[in-house]
PDB file of N, CA and C in Angstrom:
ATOM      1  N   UNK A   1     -91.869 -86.824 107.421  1.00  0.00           N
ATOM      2  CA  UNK A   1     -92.664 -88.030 107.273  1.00  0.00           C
ATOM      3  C   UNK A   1     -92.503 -88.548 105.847  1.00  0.00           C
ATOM      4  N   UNK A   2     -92.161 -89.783 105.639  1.00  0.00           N
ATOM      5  CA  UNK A   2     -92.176 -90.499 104.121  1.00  0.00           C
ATOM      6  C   UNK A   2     -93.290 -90.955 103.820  1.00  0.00           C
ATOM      7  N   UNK A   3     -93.185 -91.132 102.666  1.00  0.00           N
ATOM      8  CA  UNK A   3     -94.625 -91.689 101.559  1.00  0.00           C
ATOM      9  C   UNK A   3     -94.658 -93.510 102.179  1.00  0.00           C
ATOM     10  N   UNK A   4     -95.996 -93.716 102.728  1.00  0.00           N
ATOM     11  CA  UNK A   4     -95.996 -95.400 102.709  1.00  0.00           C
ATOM     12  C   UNK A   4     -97.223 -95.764 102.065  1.00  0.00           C
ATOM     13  N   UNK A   5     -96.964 -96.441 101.246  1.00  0.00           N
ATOM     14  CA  UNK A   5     -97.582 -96.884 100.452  1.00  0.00           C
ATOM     15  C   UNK A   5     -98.893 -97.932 100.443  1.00  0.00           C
ATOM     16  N   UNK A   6    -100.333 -97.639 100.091  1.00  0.00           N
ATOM     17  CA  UNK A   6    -101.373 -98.756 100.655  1.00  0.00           C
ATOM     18  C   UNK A   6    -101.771 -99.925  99.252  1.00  0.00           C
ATOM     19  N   UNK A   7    -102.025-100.698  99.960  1.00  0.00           N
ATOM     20  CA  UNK A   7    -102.815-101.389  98.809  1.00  0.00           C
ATOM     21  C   UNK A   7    -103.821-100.994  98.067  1.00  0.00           C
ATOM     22  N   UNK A   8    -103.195-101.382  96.782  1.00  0.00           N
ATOM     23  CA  UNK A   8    -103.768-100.873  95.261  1.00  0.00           C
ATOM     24  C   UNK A   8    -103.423 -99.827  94.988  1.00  0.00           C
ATOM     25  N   UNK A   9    -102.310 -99.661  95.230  1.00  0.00           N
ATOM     26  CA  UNK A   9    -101.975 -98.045  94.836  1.00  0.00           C
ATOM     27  C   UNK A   9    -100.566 -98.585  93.573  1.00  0.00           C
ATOM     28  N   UNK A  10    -100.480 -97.595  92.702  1.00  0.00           N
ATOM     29  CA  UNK A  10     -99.728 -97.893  91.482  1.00  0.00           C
ATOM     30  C   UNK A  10     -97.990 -96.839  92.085  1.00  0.00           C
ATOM     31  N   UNK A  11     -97.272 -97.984  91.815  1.00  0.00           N
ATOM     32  CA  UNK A  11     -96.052 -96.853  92.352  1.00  0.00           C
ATOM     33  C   UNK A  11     -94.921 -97.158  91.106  1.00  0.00           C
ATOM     34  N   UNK A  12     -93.909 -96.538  90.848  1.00  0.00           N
ATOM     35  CA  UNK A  12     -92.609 -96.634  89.779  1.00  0.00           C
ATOM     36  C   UNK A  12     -91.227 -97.379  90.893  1.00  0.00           C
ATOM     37  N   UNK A  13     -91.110 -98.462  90.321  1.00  0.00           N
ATOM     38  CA  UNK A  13     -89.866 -99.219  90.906  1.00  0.00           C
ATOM     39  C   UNK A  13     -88.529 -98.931  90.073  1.00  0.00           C
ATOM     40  N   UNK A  14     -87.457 -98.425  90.417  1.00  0.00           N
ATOM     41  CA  UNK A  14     -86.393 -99.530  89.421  1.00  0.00           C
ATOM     42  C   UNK A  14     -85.572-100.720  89.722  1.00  0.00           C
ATOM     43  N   UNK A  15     -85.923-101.174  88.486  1.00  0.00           N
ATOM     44  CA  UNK A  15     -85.595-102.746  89.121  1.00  0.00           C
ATOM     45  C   UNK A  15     -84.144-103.814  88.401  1.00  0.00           C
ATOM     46  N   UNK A  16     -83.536-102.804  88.639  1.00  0.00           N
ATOM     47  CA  UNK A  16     -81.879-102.973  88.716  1.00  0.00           C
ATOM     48  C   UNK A  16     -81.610-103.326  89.881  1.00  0.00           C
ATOM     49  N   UNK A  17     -80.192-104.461  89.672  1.00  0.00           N
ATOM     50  CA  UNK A  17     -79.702-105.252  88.683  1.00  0.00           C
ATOM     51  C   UNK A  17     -81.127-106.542  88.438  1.00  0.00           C
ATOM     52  N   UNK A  18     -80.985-106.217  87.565  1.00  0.00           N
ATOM     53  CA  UNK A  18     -81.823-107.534  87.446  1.00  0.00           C
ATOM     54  C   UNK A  18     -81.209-109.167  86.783  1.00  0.00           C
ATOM     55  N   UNK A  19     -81.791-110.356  86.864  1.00  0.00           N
ATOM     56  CA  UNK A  19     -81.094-111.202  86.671  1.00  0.00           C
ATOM     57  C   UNK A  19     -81.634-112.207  85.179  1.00  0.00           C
ATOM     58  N   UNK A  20     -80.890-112.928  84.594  1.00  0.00           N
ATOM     59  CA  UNK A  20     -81.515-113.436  83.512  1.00  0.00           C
ATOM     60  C   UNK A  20     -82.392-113.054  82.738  1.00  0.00           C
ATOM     61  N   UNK A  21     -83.763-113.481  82.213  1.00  0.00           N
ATOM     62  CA  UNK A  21     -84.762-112.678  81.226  1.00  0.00           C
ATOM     63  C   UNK A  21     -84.951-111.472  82.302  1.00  0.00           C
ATOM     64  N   UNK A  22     -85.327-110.832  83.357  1.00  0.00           N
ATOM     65  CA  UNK A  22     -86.170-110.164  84.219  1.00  0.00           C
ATOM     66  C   UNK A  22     -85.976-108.716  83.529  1.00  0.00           C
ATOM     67  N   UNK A  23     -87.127-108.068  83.078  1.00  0.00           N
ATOM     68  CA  UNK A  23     -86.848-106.931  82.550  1.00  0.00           C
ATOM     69  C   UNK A  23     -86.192-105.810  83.665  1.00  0.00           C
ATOM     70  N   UNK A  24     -85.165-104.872  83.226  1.00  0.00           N
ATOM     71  CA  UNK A  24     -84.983-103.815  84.024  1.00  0.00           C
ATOM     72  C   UNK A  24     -85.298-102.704  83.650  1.00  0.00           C
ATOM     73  N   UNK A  25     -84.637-101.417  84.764  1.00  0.00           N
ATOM     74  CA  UNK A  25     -85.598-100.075  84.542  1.00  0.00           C
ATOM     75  C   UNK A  25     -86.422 -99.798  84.986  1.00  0.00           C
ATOM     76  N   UNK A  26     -86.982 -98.326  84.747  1.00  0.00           N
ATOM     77  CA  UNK A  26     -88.071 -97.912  85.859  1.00  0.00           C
ATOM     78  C   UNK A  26     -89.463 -98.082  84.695  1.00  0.00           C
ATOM     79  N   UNK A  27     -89.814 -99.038  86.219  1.00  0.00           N
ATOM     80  CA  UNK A  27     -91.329 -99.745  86.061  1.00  0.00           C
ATOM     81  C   UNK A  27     -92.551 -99.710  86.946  1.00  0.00           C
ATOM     82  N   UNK A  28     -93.818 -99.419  86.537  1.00  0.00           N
ATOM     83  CA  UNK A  28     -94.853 -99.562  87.559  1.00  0.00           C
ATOM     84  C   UNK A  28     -95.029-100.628  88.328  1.00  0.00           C
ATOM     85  N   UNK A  29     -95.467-100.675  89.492  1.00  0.00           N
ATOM     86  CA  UNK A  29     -95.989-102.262  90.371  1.00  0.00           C
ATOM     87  C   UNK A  29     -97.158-101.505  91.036  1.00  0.00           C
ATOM     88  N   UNK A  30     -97.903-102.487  91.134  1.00  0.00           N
ATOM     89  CA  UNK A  30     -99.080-102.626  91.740  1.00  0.00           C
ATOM     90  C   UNK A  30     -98.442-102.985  93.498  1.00  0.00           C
ATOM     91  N   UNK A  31     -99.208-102.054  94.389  1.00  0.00           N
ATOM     92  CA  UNK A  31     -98.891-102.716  95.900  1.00  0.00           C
ATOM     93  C   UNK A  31    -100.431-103.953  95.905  1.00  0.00           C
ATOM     94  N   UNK A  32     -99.478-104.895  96.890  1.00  0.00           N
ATOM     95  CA  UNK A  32    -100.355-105.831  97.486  1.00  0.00           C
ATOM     96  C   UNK A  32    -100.766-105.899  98.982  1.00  0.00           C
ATOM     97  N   UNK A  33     -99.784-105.303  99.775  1.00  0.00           N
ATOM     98  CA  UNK A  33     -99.561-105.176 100.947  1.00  0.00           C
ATOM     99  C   UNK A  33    -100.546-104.005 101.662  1.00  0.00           C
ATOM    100  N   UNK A  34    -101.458-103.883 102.532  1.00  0.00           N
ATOM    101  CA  UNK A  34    -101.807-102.903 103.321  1.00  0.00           C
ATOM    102  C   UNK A  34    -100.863-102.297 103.908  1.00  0.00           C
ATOM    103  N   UNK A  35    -101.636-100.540 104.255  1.00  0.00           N
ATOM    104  CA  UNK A  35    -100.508 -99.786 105.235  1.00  0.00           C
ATOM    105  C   UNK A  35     -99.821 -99.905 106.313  1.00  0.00           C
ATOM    106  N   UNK A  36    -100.925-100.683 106.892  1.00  0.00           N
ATOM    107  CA  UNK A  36    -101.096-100.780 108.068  1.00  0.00           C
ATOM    108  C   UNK A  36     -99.762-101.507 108.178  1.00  0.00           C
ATOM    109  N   UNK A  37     -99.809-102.815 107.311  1.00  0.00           N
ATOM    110  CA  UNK A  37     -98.487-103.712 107.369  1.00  0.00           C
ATOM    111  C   UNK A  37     -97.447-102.805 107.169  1.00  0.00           C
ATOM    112  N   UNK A  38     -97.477-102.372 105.901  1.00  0.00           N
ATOM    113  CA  UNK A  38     -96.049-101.423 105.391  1.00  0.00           C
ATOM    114  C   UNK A  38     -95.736-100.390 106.271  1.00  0.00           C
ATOM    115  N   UNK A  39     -96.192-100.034 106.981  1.00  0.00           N
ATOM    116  CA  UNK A  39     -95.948 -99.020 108.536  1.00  0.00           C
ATOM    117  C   UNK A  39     -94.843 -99.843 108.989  1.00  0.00           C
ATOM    118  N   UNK A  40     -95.299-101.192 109.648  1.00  0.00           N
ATOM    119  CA  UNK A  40     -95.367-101.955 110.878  1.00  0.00           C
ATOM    120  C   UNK A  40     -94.278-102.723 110.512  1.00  0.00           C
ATOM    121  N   UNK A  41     -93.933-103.252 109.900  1.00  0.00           N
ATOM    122  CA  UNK A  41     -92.835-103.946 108.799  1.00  0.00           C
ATOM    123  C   UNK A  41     -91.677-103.287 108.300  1.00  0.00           C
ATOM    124  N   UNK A  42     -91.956-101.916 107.887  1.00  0.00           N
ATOM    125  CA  UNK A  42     -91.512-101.239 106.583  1.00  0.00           C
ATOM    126  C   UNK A  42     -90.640-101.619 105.449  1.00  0.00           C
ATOM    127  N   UNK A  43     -91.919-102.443 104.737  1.00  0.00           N
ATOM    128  CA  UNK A  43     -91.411-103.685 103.667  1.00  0.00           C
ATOM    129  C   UNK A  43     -93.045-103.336 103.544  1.00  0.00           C
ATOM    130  N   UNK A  44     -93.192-103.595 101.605  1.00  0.00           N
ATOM    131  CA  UNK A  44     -94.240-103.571 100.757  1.00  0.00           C
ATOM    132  C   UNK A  44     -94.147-104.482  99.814  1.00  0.00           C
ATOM    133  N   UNK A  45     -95.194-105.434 100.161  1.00  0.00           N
ATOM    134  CA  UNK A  45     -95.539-106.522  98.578  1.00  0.00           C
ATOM    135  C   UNK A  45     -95.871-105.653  97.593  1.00  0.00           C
ATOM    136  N   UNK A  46     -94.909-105.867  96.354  1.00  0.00           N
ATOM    137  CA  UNK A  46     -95.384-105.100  94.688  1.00  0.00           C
ATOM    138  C   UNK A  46     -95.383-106.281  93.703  1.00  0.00           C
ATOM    139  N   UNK A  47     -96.342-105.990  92.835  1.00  0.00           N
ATOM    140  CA  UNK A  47     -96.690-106.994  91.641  1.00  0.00           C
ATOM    141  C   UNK A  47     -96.111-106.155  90.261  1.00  0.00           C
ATOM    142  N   UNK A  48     -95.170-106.536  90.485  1.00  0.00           N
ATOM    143  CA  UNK A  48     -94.904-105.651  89.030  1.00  0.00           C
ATOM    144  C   UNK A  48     -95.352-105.808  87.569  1.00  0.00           C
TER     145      UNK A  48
END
């Protein structure tokens, strides 16, 4: 079973390649998305 992730939970992205200013590297994001969705989908809104 994999980790799915709920809203408001703090997770580490890396966020390579990135394009123009966009910082890269491993970075925290905030989820926006409920589990329920990220189950059902398996795709998670992050606010980085």
């Amino acid at each position: 079973m994999s980790y799915v992730p709920d809203s408001g939970d703090i997770v580490w992205i890396t966020f390579n390649p990135q394009a123009g200013h966009e910082q890269a590297g491993h970075r925290p994001a905030l989820v926006l998305s409920p589990k329920s969705y990220n189950e059902k989908v398996g795709l998670a809104l992050f606010y980085p």
